[in-house]
Protein backbone atom coordinates (compact mmCIF):
# COMPACT_ATOMS: atom_id res chain seq x y z
CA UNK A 1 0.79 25.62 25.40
CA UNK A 2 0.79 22.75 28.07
CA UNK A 3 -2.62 22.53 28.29
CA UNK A 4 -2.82 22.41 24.42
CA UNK A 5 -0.26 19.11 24.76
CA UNK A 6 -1.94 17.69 27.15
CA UNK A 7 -5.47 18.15 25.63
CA UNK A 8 -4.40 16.41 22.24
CA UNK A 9 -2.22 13.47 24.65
CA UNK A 10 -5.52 13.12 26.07
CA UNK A 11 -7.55 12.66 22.71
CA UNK A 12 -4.91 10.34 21.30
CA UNK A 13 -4.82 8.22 24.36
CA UNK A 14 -8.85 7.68 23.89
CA UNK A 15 -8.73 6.87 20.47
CA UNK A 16 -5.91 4.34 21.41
CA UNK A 17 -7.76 2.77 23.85
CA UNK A 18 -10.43 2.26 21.57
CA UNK A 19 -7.96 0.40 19.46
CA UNK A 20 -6.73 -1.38 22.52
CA UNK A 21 -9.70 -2.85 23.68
CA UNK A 22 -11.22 -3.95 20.41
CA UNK A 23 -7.60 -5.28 19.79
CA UNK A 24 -7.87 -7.47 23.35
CA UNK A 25 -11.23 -8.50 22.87
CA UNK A 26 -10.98 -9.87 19.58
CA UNK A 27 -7.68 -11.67 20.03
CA UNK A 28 -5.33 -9.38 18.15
CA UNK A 29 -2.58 -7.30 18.63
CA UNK A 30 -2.73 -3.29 19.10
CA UNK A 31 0.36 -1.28 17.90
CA UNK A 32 0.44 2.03 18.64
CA UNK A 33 2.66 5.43 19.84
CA UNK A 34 5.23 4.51 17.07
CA UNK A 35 6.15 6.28 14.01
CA UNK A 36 8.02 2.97 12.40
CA UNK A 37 5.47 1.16 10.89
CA UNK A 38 8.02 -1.16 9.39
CA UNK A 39 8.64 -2.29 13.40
CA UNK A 40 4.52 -2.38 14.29
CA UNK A 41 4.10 -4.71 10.98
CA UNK A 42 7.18 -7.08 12.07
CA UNK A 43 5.70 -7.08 15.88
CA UNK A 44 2.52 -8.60 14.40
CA UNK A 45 4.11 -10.79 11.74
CA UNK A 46 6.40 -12.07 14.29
CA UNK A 47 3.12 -13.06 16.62
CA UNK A 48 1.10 -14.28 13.78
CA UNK A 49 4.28 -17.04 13.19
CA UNK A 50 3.11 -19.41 15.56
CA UNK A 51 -0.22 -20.06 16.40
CA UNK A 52 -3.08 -22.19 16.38
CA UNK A 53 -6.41 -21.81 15.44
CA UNK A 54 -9.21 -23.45 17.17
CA UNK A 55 -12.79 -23.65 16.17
CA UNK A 56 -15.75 -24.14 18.31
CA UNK A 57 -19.14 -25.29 16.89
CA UNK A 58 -21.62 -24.59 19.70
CA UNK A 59 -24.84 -27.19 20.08
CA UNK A 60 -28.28 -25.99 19.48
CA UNK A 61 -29.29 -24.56 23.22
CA UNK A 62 -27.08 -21.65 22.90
CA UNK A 63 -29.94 -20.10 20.41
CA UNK A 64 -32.40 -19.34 22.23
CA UNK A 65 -35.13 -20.47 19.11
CA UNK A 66 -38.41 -19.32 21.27
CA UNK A 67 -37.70 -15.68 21.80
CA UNK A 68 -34.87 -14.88 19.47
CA UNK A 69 -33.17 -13.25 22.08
CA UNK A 70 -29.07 -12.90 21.13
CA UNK A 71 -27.55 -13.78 24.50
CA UNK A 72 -23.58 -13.53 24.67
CA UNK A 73 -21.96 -16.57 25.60
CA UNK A 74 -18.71 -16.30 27.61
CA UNK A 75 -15.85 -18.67 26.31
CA UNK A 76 -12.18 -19.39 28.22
CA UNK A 77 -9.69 -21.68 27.01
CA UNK A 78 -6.82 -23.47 29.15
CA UNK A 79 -3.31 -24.91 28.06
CA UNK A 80 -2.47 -28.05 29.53
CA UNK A 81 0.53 -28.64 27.82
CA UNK A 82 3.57 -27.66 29.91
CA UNK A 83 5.66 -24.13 28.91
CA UNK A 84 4.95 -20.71 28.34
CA UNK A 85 2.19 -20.03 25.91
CA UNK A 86 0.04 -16.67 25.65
CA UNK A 87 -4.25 -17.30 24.63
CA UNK A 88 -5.26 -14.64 23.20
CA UNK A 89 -8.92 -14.94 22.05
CA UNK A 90 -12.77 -13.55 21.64
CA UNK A 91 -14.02 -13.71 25.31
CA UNK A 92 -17.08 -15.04 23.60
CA UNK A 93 -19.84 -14.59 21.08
CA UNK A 94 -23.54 -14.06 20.50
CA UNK A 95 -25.41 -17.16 19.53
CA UNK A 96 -27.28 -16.47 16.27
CA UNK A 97 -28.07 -19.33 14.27
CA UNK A 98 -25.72 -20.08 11.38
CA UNK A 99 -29.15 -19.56 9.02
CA UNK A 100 -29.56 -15.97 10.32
CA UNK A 101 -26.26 -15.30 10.39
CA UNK A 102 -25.23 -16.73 6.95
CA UNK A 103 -28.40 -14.98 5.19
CA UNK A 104 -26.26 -12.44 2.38
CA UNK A 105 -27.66 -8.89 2.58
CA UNK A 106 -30.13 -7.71 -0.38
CA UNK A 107 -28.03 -5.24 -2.62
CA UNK A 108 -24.96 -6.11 -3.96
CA UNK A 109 -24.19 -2.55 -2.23
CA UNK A 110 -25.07 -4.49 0.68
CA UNK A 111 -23.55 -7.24 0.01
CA UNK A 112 -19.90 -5.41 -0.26
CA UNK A 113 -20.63 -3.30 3.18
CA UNK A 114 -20.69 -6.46 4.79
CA UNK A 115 -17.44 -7.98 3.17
CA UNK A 116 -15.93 -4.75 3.91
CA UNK A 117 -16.97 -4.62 7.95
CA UNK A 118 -16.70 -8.47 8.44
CA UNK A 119 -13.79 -9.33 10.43
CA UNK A 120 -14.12 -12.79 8.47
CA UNK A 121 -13.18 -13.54 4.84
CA UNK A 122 -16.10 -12.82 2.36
CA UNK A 123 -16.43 -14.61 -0.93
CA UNK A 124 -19.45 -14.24 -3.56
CA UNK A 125 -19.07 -10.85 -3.80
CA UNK A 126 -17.37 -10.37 -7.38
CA UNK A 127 -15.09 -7.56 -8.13
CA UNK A 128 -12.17 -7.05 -10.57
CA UNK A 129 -9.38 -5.04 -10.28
CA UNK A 130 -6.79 -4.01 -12.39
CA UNK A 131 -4.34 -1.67 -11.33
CA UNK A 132 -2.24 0.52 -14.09
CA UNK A 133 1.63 1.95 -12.97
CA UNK A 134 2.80 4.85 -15.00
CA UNK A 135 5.52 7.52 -15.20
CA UNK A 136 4.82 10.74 -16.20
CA UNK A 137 7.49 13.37 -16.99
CA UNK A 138 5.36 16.81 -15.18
CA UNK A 139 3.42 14.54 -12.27
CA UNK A 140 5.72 11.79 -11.72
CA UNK A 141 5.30 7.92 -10.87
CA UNK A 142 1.35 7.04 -9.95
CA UNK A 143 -0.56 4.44 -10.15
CA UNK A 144 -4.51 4.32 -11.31
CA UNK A 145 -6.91 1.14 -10.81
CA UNK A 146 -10.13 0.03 -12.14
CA UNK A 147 -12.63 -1.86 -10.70
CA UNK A 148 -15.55 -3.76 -12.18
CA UNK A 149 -18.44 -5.13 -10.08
CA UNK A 150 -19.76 -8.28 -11.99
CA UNK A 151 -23.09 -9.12 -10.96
């Protein structure tokens, strides 16, 4: 039985750390070995109350136009100000040029893969939904919702 326990406490951890270090390299917040998500939600609410954002436009020989190659680019930021403040941020980025990078993929399929997996907001792809609420005596409360790709 222990070696069951401590078999699945291993698998969990591993999957956690995943979450950790993609948390940590991306600037966010992991929450994790608690079964109140109410608290986890507040913990990164509470975080998210004061920050700034701080945008970095990078001059033309990062790209590397001759060979294409995607190098990573290391970035580090430093408070001056006097106190206590925590940077949390991407330790840095691959420079591909805002043309590449901006061209929308082919199918609108495509097109809502990308939305989906971009960790930025995504706009141009169209959908509508409506979402319906209704009681029913046998199944209970439930909700159904239709979407409508306009393309």
């Amino acid at each position: 039985m222990g070696e069951l326990s401590s078999g699945r406490a291993a698998a969990i951890s591993a999957r956690q750390a995943g979450l950790s270090l993609l948390a940590e390299k991306t600037g966010g917040t992991a929450v994790h070995n608690s079964n109140d998500l109410s608290a986890g939600i507040r913990r990164v609410t509470d975080d998210a109350a004061g920050y700034y954002l701080i945008g970095y436009q990078p001059d033309e020989a990062t790209f590397d136009a001759k060979t294409g190659r995607r190098l990573f680019h290391k970035l580090s930021l430093k408070v001056s100000r006097p106190g206590r403040y925590r940077v949390r941020m991407r330790d840095g980025f691959f420079g591909v040029p805002e043309e590449e990078a901006g061209t929308p993929p082919g199918t609108p399929r495509d097109q809502i893969a990308g939305a989906l997996l971009s960790p930025f907001g995504a706009s141009g792809v169209r959908v509508q939904l409506t979402s319906l609420f209704a009681n029913d005596a046998k199944a209970g409360s439930y909700t159904r919702s239709i979407s409508r790709r306009g393309w």
